[in-house]
N, C-alpha and C. Protein backbone atom coordinates (compact mmCIF):
# COMPACT_ATOMS: atom_id res chain seq x y z
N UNK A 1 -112.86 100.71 -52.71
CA UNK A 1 -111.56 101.15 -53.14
C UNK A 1 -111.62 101.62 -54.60
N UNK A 2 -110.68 102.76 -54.50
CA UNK A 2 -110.83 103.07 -56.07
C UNK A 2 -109.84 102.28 -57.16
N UNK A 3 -110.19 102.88 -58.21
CA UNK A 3 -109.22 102.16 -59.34
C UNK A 3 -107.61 102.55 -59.14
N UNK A 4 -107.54 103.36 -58.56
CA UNK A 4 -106.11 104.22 -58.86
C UNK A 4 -105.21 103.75 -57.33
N UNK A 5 -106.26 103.03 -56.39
CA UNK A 5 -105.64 102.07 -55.34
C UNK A 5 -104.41 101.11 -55.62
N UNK A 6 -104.69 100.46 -56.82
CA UNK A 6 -103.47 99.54 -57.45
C UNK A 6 -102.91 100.39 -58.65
N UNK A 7 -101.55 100.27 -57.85
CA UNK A 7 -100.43 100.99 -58.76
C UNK A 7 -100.61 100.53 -60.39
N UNK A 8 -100.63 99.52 -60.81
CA UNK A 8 -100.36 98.99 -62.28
C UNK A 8 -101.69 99.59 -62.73
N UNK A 9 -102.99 99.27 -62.39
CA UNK A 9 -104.32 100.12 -62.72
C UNK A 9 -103.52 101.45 -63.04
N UNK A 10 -103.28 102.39 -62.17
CA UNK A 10 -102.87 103.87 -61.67
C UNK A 10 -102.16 104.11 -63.22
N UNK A 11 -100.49 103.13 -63.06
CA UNK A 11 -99.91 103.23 -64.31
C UNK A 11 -100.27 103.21 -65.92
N UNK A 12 -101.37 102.16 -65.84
CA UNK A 12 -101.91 101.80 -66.85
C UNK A 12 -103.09 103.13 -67.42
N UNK A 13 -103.83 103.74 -66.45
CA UNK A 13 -104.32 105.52 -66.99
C UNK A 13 -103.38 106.21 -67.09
N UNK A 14 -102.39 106.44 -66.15
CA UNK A 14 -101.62 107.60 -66.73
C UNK A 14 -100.67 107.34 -68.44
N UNK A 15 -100.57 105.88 -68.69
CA UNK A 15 -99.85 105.87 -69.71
C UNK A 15 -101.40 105.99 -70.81
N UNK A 16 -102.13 105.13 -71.18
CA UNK A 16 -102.98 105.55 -71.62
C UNK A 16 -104.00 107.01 -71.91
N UNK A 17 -104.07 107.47 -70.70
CA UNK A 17 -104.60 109.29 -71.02
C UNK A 17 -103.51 110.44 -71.61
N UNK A 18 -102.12 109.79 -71.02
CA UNK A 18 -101.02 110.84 -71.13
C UNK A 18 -99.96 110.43 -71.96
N UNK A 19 -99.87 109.31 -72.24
CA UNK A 19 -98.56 109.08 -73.08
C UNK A 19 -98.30 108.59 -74.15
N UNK A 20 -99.09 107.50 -74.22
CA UNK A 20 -99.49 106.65 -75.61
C UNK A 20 -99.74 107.27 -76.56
N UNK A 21 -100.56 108.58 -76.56
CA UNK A 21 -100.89 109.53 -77.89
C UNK A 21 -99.17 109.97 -78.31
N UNK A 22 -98.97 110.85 -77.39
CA UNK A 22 -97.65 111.54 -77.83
C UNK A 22 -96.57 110.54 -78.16
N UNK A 23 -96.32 108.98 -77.65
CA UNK A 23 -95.75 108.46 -78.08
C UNK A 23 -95.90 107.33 -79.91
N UNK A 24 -97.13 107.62 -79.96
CA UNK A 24 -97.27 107.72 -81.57
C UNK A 24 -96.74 108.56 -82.58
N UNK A 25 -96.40 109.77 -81.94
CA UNK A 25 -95.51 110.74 -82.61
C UNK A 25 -94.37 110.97 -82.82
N UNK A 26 -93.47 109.87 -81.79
CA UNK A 26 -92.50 110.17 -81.09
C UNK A 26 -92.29 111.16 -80.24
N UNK A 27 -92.89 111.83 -79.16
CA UNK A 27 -92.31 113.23 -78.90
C UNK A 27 -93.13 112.59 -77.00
N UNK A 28 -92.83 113.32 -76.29
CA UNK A 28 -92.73 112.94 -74.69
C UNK A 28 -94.24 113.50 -74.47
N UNK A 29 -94.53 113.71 -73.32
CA UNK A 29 -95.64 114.24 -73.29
C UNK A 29 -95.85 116.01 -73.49
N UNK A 30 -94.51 116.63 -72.70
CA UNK A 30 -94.37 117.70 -72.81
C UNK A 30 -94.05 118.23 -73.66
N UNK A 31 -93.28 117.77 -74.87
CA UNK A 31 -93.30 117.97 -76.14
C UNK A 31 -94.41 117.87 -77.16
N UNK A 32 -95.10 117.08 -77.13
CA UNK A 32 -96.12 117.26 -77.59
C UNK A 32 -97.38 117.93 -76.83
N UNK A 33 -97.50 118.33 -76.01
CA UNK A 33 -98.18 119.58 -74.93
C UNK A 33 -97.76 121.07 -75.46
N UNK A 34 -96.51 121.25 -75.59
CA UNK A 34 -95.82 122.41 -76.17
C UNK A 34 -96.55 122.35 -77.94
N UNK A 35 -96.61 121.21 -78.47
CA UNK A 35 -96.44 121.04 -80.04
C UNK A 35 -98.08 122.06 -80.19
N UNK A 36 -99.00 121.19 -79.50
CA UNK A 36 -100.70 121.25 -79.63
C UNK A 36 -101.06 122.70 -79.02
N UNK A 37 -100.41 123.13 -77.52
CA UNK A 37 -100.65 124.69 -77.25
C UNK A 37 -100.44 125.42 -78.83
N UNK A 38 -98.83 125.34 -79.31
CA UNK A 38 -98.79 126.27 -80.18
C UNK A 38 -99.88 125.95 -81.33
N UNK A 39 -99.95 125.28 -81.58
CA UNK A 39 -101.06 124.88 -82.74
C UNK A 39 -102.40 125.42 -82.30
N UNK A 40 -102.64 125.57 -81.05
CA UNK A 40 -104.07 126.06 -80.87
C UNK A 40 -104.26 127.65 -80.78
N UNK A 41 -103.02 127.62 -80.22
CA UNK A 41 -102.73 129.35 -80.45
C UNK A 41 -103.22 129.96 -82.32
N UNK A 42 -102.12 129.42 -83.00
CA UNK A 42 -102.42 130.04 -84.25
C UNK A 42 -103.91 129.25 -84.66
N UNK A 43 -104.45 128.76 -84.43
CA UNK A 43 -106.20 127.58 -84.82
C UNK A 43 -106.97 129.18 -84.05
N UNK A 44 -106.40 129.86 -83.50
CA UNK A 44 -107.74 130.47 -82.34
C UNK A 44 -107.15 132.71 -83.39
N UNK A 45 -106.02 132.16 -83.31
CA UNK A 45 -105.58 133.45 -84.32
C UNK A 45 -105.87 133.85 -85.48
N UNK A 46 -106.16 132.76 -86.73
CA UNK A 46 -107.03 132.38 -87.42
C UNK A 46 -108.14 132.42 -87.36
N UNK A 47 -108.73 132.14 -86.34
CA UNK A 47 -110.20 132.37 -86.23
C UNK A 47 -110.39 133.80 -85.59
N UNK A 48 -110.05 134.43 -85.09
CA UNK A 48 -110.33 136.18 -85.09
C UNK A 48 -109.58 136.73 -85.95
N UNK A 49 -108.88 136.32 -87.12
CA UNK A 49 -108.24 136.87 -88.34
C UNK A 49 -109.74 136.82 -89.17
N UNK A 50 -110.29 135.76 -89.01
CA UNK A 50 -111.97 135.61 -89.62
C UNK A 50 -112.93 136.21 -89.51
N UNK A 51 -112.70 136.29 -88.35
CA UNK A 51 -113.90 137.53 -87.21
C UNK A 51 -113.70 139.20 -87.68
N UNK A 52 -112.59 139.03 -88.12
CA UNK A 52 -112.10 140.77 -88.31
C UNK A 52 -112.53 140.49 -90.25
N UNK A 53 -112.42 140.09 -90.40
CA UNK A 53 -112.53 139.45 -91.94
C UNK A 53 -114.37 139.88 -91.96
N UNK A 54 -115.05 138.98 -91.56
CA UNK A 54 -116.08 139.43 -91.29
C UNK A 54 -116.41 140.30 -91.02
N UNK A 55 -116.30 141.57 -90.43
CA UNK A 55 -116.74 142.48 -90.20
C UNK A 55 -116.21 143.79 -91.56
N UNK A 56 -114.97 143.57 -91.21
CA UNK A 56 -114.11 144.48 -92.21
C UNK A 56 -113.71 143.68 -93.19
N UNK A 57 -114.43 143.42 -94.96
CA UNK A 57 -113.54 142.61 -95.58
C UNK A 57 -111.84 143.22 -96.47
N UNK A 58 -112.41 144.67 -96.23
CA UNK A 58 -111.07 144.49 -96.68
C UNK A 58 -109.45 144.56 -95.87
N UNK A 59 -109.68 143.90 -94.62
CA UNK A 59 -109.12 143.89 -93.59
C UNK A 59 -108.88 141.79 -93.41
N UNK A 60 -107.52 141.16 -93.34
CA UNK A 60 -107.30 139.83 -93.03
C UNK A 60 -107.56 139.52 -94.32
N UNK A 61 -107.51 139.81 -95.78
CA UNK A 61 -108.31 139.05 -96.62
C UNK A 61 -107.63 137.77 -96.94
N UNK A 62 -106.12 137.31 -96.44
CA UNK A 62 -106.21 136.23 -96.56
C UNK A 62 -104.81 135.76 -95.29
N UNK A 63 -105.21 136.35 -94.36
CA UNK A 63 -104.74 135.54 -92.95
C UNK A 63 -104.59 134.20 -92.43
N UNK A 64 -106.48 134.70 -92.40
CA UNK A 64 -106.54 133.13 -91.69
C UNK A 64 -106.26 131.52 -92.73
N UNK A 65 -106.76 132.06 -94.43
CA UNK A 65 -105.93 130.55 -94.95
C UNK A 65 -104.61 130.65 -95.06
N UNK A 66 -103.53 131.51 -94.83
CA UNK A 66 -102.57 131.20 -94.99
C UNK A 66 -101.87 130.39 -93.34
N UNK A 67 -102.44 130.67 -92.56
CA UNK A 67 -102.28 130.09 -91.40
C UNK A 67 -102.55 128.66 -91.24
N UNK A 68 -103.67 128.59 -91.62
CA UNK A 68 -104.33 127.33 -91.74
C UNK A 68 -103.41 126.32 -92.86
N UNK A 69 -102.66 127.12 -94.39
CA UNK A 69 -102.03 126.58 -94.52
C UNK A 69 -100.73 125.98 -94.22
N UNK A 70 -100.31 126.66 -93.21
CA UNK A 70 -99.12 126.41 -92.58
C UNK A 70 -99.06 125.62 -91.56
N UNK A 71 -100.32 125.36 -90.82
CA UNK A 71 -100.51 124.68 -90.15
C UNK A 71 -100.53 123.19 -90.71
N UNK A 72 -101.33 123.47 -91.57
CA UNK A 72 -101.47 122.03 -92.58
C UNK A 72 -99.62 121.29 -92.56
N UNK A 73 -99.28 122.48 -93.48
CA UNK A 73 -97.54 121.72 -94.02
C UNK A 73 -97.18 121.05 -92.22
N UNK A 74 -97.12 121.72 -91.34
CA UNK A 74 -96.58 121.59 -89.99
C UNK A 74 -97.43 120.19 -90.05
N UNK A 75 -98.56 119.74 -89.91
CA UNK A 75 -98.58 118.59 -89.63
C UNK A 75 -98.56 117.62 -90.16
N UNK A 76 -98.40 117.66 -91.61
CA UNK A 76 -98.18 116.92 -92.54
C UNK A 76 -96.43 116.65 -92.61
N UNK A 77 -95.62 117.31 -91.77
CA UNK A 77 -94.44 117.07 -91.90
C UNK A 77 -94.01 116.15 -90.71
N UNK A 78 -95.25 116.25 -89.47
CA UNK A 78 -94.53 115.19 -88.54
C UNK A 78 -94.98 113.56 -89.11
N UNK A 79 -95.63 113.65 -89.63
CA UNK A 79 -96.11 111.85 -90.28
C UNK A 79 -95.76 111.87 -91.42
């Protein structure tokens, strides 16, 4: 039998893999699912603001840290 046979086991991963993080933040799971997509969005926008930076410097010359700084304030404002 597997682990996920007994309900309280079952309960006890899903709160642990899925909820316990986001509830350190206060925010549900889907709220904080929504929070981390957008954050990875601009983390991955930033990084081909870099890529174009690289190739062309006088093209992005300062994109990706201003992103990165904003990102910063954003998470420095939920704690």
């Amino acid at each position: 039998m597997s682990d996920l046979s007994n309900p309280k086991r079952a309960t006890s991963l899903i709160d642990r893999w899925f909820l316990a993080h986001p509830a350190t933040v206060n925010e549900t799971y889907f709220q904080h699912m929504r929070f981390a997509f957008g954050f990875a969005f601009w983390l991955v926008t930033a990084g081909l603001a870099a890529l174009v930076h690289a190739i062309f410097p006088a093209l992005c010359e300062t994109t990706a840290s201003r992103i990165l700084r904003k990102l910063m304030d954003r998470m420095e404002a939920r704690h």
